[in-house]
PDB file of N, CA and C in Angstrom:
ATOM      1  N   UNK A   1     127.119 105.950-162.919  1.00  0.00           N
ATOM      2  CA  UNK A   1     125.692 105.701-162.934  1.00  0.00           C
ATOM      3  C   UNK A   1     124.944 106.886-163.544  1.00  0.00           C
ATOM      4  N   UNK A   2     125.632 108.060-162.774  1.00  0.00           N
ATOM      5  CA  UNK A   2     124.543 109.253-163.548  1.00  0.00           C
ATOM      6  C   UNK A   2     124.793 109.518-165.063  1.00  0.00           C
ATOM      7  N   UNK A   3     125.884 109.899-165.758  1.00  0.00           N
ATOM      8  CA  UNK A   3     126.526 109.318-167.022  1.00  0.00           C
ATOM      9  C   UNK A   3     125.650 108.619-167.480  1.00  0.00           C
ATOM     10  N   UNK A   4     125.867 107.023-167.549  1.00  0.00           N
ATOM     11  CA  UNK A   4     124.571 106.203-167.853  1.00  0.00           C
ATOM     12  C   UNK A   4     123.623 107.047-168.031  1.00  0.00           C
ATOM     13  N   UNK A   5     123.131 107.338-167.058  1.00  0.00           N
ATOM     14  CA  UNK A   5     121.247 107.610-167.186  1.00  0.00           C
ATOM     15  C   UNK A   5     121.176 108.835-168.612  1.00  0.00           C
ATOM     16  N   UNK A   6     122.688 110.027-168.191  1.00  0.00           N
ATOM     17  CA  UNK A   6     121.827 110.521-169.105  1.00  0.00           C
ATOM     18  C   UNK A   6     122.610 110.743-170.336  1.00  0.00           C
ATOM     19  N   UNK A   7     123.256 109.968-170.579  1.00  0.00           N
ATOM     20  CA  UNK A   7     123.769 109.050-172.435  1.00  0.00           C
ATOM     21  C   UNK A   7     122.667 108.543-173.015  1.00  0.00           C
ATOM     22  N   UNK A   8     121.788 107.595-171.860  1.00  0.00           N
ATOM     23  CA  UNK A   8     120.788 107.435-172.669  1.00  0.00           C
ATOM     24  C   UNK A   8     119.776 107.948-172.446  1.00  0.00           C
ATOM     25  N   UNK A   9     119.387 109.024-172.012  1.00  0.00           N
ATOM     26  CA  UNK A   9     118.377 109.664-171.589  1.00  0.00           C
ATOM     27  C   UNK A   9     118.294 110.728-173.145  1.00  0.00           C
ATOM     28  N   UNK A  10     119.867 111.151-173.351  1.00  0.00           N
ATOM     29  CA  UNK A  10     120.077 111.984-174.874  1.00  0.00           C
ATOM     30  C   UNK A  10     119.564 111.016-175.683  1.00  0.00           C
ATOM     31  N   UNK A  11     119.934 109.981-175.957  1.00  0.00           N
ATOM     32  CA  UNK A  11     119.851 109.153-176.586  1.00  0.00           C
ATOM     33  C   UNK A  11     117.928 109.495-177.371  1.00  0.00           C
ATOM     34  N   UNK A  12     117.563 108.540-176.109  1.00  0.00           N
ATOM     35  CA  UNK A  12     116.148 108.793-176.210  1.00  0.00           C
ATOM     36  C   UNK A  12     115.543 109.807-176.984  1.00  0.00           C
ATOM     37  N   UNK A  13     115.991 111.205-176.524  1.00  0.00           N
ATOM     38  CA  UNK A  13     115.707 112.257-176.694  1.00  0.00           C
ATOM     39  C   UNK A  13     115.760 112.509-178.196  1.00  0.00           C
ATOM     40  N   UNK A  14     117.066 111.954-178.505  1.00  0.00           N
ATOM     41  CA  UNK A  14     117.303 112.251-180.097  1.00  0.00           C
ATOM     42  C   UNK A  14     116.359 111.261-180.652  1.00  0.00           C
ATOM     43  N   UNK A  15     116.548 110.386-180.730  1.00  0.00           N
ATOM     44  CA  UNK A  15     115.374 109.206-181.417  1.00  0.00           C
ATOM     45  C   UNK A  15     113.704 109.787-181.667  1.00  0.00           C
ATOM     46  N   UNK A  16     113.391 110.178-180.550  1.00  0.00           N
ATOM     47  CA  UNK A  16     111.833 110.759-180.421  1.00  0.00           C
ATOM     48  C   UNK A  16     112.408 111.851-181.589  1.00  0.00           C
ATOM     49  N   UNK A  17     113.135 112.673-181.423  1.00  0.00           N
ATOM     50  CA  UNK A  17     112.984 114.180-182.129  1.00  0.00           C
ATOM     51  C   UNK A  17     113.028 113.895-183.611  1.00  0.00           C
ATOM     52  N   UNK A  18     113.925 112.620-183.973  1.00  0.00           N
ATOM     53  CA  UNK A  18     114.251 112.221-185.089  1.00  0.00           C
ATOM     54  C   UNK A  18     112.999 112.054-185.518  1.00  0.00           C
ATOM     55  N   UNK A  19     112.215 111.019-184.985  1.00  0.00           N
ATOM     56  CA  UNK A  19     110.722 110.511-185.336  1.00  0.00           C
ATOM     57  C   UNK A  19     109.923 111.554-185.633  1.00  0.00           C
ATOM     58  N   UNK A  20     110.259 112.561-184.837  1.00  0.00           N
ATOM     59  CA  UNK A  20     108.894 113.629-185.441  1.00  0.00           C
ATOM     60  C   UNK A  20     109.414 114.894-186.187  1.00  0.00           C
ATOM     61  N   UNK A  21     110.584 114.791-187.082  1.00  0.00           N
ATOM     62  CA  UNK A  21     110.562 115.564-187.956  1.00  0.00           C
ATOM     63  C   UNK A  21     109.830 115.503-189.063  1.00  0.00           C
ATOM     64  N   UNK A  22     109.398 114.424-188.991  1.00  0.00           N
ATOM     65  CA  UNK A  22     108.508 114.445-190.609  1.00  0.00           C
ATOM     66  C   UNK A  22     107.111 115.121-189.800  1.00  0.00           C
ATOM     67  N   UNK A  23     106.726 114.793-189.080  1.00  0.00           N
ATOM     68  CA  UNK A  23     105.501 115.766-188.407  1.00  0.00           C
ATOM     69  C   UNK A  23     105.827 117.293-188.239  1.00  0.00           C
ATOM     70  N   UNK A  24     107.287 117.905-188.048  1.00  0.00           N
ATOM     71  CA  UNK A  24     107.276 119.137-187.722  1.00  0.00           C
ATOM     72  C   UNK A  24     107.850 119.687-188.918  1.00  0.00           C
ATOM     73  N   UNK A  25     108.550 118.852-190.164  1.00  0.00           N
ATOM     74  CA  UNK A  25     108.411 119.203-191.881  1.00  0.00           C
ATOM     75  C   UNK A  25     107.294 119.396-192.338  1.00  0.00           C
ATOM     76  N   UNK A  26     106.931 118.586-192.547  1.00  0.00           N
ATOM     77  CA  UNK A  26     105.505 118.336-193.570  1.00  0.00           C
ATOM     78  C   UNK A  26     104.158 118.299-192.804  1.00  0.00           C
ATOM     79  N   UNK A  27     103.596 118.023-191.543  1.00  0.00           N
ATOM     80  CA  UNK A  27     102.686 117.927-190.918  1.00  0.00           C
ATOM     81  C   UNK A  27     101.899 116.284-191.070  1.00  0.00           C
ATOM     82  N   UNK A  28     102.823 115.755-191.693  1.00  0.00           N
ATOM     83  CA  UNK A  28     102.569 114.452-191.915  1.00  0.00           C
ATOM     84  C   UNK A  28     102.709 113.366-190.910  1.00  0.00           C
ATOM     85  N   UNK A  29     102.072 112.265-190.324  1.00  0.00           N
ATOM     86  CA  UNK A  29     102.356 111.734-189.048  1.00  0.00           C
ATOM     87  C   UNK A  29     102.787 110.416-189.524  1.00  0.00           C
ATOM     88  N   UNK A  30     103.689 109.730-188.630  1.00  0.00           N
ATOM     89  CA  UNK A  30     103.738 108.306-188.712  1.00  0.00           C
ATOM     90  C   UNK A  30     103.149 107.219-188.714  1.00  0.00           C
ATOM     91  N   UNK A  31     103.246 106.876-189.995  1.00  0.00           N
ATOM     92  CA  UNK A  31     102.237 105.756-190.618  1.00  0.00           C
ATOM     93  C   UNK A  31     102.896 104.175-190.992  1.00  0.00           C
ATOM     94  N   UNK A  32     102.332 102.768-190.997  1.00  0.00           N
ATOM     95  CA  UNK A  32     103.038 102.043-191.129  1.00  0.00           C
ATOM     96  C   UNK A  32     103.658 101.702-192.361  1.00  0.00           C
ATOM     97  N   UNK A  33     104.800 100.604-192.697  1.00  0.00           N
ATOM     98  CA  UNK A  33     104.750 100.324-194.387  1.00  0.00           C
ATOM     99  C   UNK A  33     104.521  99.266-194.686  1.00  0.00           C
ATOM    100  N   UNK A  34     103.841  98.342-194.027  1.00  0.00           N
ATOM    101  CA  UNK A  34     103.190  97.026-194.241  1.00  0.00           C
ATOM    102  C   UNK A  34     101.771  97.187-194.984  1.00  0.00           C
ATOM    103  N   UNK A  35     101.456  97.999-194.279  1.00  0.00           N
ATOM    104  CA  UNK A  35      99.703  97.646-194.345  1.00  0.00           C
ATOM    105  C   UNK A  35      99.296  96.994-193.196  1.00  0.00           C
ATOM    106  N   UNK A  36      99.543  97.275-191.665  1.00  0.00           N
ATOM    107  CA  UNK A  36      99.390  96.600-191.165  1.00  0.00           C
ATOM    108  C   UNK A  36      98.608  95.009-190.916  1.00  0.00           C
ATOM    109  N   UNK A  37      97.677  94.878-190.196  1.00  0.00           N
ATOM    110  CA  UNK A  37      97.384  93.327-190.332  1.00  0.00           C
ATOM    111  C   UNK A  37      96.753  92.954-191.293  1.00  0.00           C
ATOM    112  N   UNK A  38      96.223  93.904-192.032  1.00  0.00           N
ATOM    113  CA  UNK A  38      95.211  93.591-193.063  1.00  0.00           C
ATOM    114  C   UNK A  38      95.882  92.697-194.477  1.00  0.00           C
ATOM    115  N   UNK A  39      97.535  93.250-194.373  1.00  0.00           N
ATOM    116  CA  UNK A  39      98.231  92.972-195.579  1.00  0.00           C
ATOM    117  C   UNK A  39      98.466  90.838-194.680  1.00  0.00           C
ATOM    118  N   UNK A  40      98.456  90.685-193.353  1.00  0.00           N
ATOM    119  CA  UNK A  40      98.141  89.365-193.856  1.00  0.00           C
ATOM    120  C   UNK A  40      97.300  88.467-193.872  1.00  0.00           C
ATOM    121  N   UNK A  41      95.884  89.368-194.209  1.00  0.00           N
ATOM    122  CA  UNK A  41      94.923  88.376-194.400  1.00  0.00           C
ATOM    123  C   UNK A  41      93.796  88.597-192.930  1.00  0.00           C
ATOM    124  N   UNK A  42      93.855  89.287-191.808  1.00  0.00           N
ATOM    125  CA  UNK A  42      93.634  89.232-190.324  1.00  0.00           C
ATOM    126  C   UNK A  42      92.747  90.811-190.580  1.00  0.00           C
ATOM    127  N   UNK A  43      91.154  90.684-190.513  1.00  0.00           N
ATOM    128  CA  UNK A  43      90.520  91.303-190.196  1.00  0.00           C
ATOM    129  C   UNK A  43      90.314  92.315-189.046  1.00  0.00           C
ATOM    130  N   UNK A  44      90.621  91.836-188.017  1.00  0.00           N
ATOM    131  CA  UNK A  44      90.354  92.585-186.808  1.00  0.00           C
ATOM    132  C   UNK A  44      91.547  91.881-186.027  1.00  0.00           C
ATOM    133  N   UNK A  45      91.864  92.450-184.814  1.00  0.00           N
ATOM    134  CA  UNK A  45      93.190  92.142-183.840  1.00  0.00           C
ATOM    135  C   UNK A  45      93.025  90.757-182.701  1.00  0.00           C
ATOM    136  N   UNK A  46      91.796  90.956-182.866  1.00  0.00           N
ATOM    137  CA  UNK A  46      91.480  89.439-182.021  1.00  0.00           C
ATOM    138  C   UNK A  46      90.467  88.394-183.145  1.00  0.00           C
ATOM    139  N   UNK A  47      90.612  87.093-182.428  1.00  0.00           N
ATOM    140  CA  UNK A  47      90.355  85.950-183.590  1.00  0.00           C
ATOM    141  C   UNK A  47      89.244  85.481-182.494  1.00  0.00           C
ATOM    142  N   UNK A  48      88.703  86.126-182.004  1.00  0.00           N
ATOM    143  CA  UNK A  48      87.398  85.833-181.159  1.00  0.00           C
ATOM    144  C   UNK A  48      86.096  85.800-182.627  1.00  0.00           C
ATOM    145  N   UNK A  49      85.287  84.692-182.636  1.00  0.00           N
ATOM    146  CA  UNK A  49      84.082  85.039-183.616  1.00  0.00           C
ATOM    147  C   UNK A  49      83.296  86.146-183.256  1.00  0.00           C
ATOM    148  N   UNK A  50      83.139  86.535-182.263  1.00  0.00           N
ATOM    149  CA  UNK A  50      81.839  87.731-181.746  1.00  0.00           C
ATOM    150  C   UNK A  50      82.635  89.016-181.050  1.00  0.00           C
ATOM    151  N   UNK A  51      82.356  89.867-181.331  1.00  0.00           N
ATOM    152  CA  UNK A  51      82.990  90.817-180.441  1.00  0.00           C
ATOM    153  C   UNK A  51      82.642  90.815-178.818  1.00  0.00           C
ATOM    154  N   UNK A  52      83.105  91.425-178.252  1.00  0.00           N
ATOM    155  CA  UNK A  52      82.654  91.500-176.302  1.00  0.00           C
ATOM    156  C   UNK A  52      81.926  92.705-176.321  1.00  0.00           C
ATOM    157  N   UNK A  53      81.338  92.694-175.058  1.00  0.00           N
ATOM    158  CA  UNK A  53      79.984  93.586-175.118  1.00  0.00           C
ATOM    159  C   UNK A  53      80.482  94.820-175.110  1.00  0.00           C
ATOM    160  N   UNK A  54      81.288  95.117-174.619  1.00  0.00           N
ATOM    161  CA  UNK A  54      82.375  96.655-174.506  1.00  0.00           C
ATOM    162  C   UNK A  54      82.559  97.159-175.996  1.00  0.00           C
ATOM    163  N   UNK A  55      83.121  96.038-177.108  1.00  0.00           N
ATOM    164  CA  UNK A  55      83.409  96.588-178.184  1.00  0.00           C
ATOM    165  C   UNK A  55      82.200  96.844-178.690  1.00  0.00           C
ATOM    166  N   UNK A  56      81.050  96.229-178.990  1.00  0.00           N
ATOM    167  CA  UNK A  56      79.518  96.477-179.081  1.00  0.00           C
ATOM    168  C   UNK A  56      79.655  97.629-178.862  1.00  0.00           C
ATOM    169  N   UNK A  57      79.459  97.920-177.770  1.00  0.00           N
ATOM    170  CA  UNK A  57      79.094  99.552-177.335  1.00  0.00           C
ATOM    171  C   UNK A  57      79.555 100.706-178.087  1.00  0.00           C
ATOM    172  N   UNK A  58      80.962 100.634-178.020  1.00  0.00           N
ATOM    173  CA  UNK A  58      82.045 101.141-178.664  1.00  0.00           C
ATOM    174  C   UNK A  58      81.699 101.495-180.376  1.00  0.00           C
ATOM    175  N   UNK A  59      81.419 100.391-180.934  1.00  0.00           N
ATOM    176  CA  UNK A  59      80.679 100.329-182.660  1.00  0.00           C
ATOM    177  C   UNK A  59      79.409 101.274-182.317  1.00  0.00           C
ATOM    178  N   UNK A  60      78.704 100.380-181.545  1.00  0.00           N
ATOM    179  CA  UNK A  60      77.718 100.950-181.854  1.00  0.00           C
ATOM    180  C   UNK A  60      77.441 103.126-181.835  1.00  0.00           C
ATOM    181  N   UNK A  61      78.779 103.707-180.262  1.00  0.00           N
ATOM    182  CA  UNK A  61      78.658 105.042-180.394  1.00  0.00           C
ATOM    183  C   UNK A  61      79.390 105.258-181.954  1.00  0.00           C
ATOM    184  N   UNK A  62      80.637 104.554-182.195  1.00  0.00           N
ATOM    185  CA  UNK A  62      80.951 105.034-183.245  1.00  0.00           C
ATOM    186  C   UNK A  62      80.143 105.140-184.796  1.00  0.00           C
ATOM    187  N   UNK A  63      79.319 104.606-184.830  1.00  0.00           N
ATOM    188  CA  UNK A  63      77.812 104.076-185.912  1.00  0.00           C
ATOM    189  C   UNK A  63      77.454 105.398-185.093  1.00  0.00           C
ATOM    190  N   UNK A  64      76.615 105.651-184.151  1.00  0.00           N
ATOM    191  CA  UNK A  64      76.120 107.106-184.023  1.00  0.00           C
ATOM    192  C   UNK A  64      76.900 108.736-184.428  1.00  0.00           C
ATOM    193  N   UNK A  65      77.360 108.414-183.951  1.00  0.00           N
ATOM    194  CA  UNK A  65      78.605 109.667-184.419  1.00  0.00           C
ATOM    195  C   UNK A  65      78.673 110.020-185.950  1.00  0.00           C
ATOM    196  N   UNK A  66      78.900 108.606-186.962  1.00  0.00           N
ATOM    197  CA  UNK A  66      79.007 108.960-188.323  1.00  0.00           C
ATOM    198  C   UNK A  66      77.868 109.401-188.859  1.00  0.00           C
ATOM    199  N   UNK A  67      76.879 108.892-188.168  1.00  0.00           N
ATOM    200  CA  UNK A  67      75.072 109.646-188.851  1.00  0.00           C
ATOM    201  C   UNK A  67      74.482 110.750-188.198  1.00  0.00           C
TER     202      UNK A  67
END
């Protein structure tokens, strides 16, 4: 059992470290290679017509912030 845990506990460990060598090479971060949703056609992450009043808010500090 303990074995198990930590085979893959290395495991883990290596994977993450793998992932962020290009961040601790180049300072470059992980980015997608799709284009995420935009490449199919999908504006925003929900298919609601109106946003909810939370995201409102949210735009609207972010609209303050840029001016």
């Amino acid at each position: 059992m303990m074995l198990t845990f930590l085979a893959t506990f290395s495991i883990f460990v290596l994977v993450v470290f793998g992932m962020s060598l290009g961040w601790l090479i180049k300072r470059k971060s992980l980015q997608g290679s799709c284009g995420g949703i935009s490449s199919l056609g999908i504006d925003k992450v929900c298919d609601c017509p109106e946003p909810c009043d939370a995201r409102k808010k949210r735009m609207a500090r972010e609209a303050r912030r840029i001016l």
